[in-house]
Protein backbone atom coordinates (compact mmCIF):
# COMPACT_ATOMS: atom_id res chain seq x y z
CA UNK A 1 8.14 -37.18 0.68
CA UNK A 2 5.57 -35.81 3.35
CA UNK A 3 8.16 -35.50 5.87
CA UNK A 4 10.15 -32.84 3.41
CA UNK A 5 6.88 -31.22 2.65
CA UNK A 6 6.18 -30.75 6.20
CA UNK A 7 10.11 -29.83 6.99
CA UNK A 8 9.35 -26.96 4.13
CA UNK A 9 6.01 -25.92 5.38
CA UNK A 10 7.58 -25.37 9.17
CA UNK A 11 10.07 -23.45 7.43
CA UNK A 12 7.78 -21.22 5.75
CA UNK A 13 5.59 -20.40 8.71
CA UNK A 14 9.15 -19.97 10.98
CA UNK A 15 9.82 -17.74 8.50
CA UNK A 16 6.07 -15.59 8.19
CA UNK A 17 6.69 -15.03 12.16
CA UNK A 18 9.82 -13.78 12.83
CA UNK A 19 9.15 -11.56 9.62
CA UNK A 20 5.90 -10.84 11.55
CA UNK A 21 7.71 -10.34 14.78
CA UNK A 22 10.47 -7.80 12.97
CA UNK A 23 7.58 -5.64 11.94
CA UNK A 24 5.59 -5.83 15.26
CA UNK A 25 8.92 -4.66 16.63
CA UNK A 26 9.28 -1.73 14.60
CA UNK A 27 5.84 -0.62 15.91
CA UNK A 28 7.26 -0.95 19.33
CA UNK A 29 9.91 0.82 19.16
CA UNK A 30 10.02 3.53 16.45
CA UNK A 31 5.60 3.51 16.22
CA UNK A 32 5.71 3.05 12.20
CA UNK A 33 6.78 0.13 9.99
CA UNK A 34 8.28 -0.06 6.53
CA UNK A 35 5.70 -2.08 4.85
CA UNK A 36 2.24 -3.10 4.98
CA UNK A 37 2.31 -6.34 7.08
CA UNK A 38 -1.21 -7.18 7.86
CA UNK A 39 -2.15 -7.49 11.38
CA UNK A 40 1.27 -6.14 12.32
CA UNK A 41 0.57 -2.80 11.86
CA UNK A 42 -0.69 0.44 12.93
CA UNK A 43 -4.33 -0.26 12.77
CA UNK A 44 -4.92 3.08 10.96
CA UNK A 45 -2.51 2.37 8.65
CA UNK A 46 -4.07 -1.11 8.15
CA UNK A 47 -7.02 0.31 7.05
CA UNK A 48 -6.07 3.10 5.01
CA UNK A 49 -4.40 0.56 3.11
CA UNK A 50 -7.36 -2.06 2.57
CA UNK A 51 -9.68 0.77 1.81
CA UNK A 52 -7.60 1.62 -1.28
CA UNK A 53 -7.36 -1.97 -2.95
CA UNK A 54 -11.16 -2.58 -2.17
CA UNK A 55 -12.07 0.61 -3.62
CA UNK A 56 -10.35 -0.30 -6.84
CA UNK A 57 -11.81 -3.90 -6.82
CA UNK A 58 -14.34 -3.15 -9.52
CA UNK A 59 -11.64 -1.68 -11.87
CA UNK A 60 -9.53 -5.26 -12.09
CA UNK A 61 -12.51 -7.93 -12.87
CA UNK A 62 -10.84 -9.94 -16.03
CA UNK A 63 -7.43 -7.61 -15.91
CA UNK A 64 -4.24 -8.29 -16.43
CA UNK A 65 -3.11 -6.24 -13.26
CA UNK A 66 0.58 -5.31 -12.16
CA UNK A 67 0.38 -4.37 -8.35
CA UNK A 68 4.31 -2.03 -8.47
CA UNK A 69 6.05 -1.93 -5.16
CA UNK A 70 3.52 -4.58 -3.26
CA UNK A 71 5.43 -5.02 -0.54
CA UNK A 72 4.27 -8.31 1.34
CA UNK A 73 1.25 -8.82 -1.14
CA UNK A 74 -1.54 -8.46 0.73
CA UNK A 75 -3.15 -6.08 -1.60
CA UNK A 76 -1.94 -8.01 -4.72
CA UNK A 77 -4.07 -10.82 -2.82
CA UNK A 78 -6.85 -8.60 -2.46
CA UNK A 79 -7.14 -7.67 -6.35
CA UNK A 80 -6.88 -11.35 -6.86
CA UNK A 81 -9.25 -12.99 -4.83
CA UNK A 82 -11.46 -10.51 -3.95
CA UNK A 83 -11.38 -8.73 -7.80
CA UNK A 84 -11.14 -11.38 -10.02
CA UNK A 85 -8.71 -10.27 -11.60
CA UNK A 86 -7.31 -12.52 -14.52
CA UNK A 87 -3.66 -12.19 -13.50
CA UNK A 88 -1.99 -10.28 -11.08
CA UNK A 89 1.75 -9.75 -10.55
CA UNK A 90 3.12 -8.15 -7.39
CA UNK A 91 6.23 -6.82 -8.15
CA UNK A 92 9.20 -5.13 -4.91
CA UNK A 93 12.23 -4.58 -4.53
CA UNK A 94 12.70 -6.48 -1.24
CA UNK A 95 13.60 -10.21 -1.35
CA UNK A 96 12.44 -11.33 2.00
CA UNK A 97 9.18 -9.22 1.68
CA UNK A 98 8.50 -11.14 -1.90
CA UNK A 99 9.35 -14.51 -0.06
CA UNK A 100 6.61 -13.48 2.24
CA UNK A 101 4.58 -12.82 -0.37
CA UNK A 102 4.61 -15.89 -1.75
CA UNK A 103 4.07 -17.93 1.18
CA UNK A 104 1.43 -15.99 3.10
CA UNK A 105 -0.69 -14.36 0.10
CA UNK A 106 -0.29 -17.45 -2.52
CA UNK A 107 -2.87 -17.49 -5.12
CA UNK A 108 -2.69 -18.97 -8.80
CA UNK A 109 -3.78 -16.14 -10.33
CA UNK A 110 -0.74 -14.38 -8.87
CA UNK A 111 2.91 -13.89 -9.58
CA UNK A 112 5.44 -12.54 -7.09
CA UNK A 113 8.49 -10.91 -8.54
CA UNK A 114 11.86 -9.50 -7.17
CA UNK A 115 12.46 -6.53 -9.19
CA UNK A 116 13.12 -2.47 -9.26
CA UNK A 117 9.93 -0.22 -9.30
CA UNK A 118 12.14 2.12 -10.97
CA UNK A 119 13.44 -0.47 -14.21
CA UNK A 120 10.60 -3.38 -14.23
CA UNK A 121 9.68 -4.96 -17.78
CA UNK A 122 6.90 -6.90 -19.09
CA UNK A 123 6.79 -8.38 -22.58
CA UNK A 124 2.91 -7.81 -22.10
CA UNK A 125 1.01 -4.28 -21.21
CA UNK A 126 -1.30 -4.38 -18.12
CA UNK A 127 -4.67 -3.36 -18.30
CA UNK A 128 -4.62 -2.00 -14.75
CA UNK A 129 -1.36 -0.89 -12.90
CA UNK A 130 -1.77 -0.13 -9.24
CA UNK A 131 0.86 1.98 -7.25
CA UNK A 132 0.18 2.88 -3.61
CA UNK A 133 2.30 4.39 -1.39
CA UNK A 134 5.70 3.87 -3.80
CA UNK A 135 6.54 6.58 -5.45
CA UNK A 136 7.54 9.18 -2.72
CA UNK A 137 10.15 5.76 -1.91
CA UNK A 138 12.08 6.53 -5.24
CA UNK A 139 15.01 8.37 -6.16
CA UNK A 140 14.11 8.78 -9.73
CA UNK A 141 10.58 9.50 -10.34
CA UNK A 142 11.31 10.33 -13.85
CA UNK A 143 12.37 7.10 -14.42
CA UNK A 144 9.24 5.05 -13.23
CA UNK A 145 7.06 7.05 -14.79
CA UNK A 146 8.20 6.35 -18.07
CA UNK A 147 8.43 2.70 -17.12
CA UNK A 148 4.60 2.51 -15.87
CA UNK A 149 4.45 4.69 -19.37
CA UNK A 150 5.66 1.98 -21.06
CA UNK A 151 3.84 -1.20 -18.70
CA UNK A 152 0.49 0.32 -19.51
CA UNK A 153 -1.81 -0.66 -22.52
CA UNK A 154 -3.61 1.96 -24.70
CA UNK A 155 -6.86 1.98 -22.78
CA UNK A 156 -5.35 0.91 -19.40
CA UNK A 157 -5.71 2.45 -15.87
CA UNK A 158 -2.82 3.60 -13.64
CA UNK A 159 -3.63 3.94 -10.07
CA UNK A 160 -0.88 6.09 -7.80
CA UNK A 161 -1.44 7.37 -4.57
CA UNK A 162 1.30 9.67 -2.24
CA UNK A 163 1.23 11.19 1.17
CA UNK A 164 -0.52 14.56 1.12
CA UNK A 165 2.18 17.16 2.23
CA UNK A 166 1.43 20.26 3.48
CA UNK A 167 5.31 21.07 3.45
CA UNK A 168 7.44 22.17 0.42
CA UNK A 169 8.50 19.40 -2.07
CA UNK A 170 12.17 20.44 -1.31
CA UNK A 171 11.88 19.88 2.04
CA UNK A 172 12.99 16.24 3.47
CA UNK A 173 9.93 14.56 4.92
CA UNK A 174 9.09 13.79 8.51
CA UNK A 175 8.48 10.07 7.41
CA UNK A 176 12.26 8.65 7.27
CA UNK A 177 11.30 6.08 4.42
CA UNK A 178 9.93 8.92 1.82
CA UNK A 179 12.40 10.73 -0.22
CA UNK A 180 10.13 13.22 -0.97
CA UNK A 181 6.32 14.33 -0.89
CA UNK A 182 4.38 16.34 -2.91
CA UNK A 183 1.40 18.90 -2.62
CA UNK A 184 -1.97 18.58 -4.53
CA UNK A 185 -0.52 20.95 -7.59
CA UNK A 186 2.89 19.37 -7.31
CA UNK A 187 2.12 15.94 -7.81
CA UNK A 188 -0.54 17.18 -10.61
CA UNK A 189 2.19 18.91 -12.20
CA UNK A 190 4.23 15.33 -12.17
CA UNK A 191 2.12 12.96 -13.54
CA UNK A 192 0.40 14.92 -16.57
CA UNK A 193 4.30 15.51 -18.15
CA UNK A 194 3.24 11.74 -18.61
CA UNK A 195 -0.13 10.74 -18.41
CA UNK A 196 -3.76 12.25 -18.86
CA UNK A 197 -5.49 12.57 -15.34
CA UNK A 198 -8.82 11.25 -15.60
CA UNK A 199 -9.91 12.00 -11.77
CA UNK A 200 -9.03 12.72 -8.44
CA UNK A 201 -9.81 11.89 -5.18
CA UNK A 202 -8.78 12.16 -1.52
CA UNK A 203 -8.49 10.22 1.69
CA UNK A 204 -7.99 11.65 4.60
CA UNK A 205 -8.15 11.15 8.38
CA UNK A 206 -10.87 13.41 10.10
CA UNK A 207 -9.02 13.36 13.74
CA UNK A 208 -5.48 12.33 14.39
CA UNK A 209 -6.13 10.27 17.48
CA UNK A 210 -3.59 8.88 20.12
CA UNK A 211 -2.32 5.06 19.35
CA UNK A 212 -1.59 4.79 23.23
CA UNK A 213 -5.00 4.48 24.76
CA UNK A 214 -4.94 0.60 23.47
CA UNK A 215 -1.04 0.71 22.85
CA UNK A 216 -0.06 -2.04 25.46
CA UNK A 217 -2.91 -3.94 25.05
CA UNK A 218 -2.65 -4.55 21.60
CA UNK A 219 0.76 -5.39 22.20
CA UNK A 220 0.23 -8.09 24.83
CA UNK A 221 -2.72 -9.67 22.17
CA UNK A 222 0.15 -9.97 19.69
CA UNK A 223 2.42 -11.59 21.36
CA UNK A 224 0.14 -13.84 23.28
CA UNK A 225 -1.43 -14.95 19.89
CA UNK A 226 2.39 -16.32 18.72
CA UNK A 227 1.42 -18.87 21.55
CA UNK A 228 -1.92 -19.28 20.85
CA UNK A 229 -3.23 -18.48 24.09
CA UNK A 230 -6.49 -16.58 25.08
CA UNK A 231 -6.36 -12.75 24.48
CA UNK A 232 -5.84 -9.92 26.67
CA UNK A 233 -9.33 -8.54 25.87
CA UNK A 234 -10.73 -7.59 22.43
CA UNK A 235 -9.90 -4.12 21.19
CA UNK A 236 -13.11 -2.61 20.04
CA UNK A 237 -15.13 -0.15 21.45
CA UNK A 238 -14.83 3.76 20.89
CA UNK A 239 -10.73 3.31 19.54
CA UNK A 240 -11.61 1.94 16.21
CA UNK A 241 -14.61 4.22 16.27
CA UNK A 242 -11.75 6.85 15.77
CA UNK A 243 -10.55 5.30 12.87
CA UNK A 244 -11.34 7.41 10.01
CA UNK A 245 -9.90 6.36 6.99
CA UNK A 246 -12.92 6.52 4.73
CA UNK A 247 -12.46 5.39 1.21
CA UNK A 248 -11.33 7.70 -1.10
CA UNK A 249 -13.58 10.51 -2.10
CA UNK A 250 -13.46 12.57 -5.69
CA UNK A 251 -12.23 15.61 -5.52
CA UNK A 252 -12.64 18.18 -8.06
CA UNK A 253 -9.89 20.62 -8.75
CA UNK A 254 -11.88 23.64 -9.25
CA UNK A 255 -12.98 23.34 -5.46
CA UNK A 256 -10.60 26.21 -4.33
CA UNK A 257 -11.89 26.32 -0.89
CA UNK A 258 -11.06 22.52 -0.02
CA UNK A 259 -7.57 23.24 -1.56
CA UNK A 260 -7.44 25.98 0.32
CA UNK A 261 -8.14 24.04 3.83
CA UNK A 262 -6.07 20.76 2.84
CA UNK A 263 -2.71 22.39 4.87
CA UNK A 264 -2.02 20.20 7.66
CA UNK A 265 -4.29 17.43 7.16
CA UNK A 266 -3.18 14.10 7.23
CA UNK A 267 -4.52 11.60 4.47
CA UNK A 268 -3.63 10.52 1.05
CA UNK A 269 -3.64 11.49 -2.74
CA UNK A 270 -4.96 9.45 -5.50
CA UNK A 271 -4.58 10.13 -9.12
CA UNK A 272 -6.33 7.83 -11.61
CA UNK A 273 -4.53 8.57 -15.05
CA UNK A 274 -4.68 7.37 -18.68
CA UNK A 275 -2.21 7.20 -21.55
CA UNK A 276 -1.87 10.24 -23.37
């Protein structure tokens, strides 16, 4: 019995690393990855995406909390362990990425599911429903807005946050995973045909900074840490100084000149909506 328990577990962790491995090639070679694979990512990117669970942490305490599109469920993990939430179920489209999931971020208070963003049922209503980075992935928006509609309880929360584009919505985007973006009055214009907005916020990047300067080194630390020998050096200094993917800030609407100044500027939009 321990032997097959230890046959499995080898399996699993075979499994984590060449997933691991896929995504630290994508980095390599096209500079971007798919999903959200933590410590196999753009370290930007990395952050901007913690930032936005741990700002939400006080939101889930006692929740029932559907985390749509999770990807590899690292932020489903976060909402779980570091929340408290009461349940959490991470919910994607991808197979392997769920498999992941559920070997890398287990937790008991959490439930990975294979299912479409777009179509996903619940016999019970979430108190909290969290989609980040998803929705500019979907070919019917429409669709899984009346299905997070529909998820969401009477005096629930619903969490969505999109690229900022400072190009027109029927243009395709530079980002060759997104089907399309949206501006500031776009998006606005989306989600209240289906839900109240209760606030707004932003989070965006001060400086876009070069990934080369510690490119190769971070590289070499990656691959040396498969083997578990002694890294390269430790990438610190004035790189992740750089990093400035604050938490996300209110915005108010009414602040024409910010509006005004958001063309070209990369970060992120975040809509916190209600029921109507």
């Amino acid at each position: 019995m321990e032997i097959e328990i230890e046959k499995e577990q080898l399996s699993n962790e075979l499994y984590c690393q060449a997933y691991e491995m896929e995504a630290m090639a994508d980095l390599l070679i096209r500079k971007e990855t798919e999903r959200w694979v933590s410590g196999f990512a753009d370290m930007i990117v990395e952050k901007e995406h913690s930032s936005r669970y741990n700002w939400i942490l006080k939101y889930v305490k006692n929740k029932r909390v559907l985390d749509i599109a999770c990807g590899v469920g690292k932020g489903s993990y976060i909402l779980a362990k570091n929340g408290e939430a009461k349940e959490v179920i991470g919910c994607d489209l991808n197979d392997r990425a769920i498999k992941y999931a559920s070997i890398r971020y287990k937790h008991p208070k959490i439930t990975f599911v294979s299912d479409d963003a777009q179509k996903f049922t619940n016999e019970n209503n979430f108190d909290v429903i969290v989609s980040f980075e998803t929705i500019e992935h979907l070919p019917n928006v429409d669709q899984f807005l009346k299905s997070i509609d529909n998820l969401l309880s009477s005096n629930g929360l619903f969490f969505v946050s999109t690229p900022l584009s400072s190009i027109p919505h029927d243009t395709n985007p530079v980002n060759p995973y997104h089907i399309q973006e949206w501006d500031f009055n776009e998006f606005e214009k989306l989600l209240s045909k289906y839900f109240e907005v209760d606030e707004t916020y932003l989070q965006l990047r001060k400086d876009n900074f070069s990934f080369f300067p510690y490119w190769k080194i971070w590289i070499k630390n990656k691959i040396l840490s498969f083997f578990e020998t002694k890294k390269v050096s430790d990438i610190k200094n004035n790189y992740l100084d750089k990093i400035n993917a604050m938490n996300p800030v209110k915005f108010e609407k009414k602040d024409s000149i910010l509006l005004n100044n958001l063309y070209g500027i990369s970060g992120y939009q975040i809509f916190v909506l209600k029921k109507k």
